[in-house]
N, C-alpha and C. Protein backbone atom coordinates (compact mmCIF):
# COMPACT_ATOMS: atom_id res chain seq x y z
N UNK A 1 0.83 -1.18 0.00
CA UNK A 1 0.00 0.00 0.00
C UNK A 1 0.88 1.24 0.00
N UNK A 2 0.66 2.52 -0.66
CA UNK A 2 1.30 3.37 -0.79
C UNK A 2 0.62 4.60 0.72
N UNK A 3 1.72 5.57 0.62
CA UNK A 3 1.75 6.52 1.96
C UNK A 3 -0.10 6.91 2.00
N UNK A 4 -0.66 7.93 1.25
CA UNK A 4 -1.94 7.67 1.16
C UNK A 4 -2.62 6.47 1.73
N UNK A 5 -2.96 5.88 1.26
CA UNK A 5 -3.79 4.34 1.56
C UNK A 5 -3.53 4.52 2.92
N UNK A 6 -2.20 4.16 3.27
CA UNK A 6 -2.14 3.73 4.79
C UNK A 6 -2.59 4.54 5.88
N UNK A 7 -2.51 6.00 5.28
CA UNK A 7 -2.51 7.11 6.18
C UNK A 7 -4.15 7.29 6.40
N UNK A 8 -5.12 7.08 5.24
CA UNK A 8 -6.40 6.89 5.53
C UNK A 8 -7.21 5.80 6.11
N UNK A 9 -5.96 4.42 6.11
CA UNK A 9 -7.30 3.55 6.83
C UNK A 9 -6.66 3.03 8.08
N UNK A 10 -5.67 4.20 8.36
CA UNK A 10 -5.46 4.18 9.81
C UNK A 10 -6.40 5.25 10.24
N UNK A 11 -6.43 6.53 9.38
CA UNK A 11 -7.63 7.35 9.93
C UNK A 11 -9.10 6.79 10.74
N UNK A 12 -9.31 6.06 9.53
CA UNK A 12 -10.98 5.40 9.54
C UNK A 12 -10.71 4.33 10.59
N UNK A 13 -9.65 3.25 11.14
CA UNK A 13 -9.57 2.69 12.20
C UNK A 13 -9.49 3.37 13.07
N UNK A 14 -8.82 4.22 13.35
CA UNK A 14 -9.10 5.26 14.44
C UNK A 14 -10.63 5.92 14.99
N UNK A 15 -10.85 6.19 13.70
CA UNK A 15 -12.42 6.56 14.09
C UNK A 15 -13.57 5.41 14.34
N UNK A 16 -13.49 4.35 13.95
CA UNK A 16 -14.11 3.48 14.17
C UNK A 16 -13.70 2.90 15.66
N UNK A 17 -12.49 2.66 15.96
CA UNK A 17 -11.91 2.39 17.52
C UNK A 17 -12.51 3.16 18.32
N UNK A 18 -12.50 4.57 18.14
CA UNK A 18 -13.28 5.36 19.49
C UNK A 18 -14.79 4.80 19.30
N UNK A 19 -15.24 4.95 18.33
CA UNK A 19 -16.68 4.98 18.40
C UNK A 19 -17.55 3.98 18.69
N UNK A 20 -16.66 2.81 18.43
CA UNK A 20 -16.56 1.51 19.14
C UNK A 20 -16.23 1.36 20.70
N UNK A 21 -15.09 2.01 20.76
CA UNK A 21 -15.08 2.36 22.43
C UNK A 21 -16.23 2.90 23.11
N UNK A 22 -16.74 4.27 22.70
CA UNK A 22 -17.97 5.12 23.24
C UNK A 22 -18.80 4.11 23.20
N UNK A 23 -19.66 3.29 22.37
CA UNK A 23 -20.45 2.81 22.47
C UNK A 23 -20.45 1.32 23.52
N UNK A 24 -19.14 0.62 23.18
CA UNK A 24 -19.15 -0.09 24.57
C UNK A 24 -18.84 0.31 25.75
N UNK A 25 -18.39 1.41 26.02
CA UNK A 25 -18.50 2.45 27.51
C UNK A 25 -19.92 2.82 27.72
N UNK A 26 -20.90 3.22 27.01
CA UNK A 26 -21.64 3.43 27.40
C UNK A 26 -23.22 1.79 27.38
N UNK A 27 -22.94 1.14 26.53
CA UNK A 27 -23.61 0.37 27.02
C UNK A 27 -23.24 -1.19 28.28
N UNK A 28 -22.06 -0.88 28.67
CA UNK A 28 -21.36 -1.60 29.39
C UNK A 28 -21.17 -2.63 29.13
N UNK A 29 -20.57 -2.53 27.36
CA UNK A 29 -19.80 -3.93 26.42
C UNK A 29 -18.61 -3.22 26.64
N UNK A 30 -17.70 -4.25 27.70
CA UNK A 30 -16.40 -4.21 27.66
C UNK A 30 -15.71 -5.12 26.51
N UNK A 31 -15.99 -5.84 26.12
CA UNK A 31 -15.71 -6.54 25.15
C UNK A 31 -15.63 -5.95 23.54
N UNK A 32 -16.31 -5.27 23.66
CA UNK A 32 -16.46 -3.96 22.24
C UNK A 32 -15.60 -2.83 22.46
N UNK A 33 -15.98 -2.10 23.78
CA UNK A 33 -14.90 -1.61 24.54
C UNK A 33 -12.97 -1.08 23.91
N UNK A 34 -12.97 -3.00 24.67
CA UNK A 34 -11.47 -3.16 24.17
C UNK A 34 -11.31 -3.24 22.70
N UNK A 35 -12.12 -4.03 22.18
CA UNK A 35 -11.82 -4.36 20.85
C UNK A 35 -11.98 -2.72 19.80
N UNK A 36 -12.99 -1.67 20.77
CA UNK A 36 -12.02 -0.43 20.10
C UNK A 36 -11.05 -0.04 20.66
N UNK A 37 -9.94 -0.46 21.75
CA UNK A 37 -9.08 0.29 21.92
C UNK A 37 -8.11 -0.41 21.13
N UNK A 38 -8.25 -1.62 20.62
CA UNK A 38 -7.32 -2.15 19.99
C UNK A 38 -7.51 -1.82 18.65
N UNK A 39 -8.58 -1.12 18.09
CA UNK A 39 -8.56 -1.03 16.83
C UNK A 39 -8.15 0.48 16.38
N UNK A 40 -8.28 1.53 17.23
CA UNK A 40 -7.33 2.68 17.00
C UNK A 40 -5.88 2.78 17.50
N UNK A 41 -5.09 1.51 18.56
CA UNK A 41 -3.78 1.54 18.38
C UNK A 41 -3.41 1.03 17.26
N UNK A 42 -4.29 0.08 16.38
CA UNK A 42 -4.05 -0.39 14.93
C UNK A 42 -4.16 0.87 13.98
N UNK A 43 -5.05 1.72 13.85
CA UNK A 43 -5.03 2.77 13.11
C UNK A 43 -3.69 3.98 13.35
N UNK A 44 -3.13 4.04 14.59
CA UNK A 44 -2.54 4.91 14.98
C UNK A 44 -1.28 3.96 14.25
N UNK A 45 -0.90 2.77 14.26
CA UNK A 45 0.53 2.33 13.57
C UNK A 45 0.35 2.11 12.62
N UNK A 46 -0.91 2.35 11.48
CA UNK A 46 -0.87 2.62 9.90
C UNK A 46 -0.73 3.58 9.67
N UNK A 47 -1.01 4.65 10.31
CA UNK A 47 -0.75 6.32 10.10
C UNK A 47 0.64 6.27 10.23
N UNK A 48 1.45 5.94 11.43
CA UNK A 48 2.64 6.18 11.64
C UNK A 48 3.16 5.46 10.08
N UNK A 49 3.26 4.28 9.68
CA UNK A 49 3.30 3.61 8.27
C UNK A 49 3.63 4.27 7.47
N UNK A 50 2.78 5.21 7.62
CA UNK A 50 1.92 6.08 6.24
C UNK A 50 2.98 7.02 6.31
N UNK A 51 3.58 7.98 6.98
CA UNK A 51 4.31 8.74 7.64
C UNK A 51 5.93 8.23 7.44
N UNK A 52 6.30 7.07 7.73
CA UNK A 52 7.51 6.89 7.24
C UNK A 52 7.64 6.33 5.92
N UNK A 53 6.67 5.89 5.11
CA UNK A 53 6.69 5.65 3.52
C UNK A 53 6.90 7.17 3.21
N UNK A 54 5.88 7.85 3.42
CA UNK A 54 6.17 9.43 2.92
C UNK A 54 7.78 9.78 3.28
N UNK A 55 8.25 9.54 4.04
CA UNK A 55 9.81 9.79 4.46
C UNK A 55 10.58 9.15 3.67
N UNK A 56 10.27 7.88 3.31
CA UNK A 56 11.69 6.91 2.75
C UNK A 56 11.15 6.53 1.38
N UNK A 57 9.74 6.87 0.88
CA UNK A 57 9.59 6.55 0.02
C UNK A 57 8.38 5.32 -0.16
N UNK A 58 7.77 5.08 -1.08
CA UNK A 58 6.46 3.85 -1.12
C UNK A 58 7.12 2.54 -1.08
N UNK A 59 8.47 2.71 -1.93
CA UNK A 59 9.08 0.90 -1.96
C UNK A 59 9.52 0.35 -0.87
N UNK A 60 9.23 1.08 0.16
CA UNK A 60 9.50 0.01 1.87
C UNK A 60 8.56 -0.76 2.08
């Protein structure tokens, strides 16, 4: 995947992780919960991705 790509569907994991979080915080699914906190530290290390392709280039 090139710098783009990565940098947007770490975005959209990110946003989907919180909103996934909010919603199992508030209906008291811890299990959804976590599974958004794990899905915006996944978005947050495709962005970072995204971020050092833009640095070194797409062929890494």
């Amino acid at each position: 995947m090139g710098e783009l790509t990565d940098k947007i569907k770490g975005a959209v994991d990110e946003t989907v992780g919180k909103a996934k979080q909010a919603i199992g915080g508030h209906q008291g699914d811890a299990e959804l919960h976590n599974e958004g906190l794990a899905q915006e530290g996944k978005g947050k290390v495709e962005k970072l991705v995204g971020k050092v392709k833009g640095a070194l280039g797409d062929d890494i």
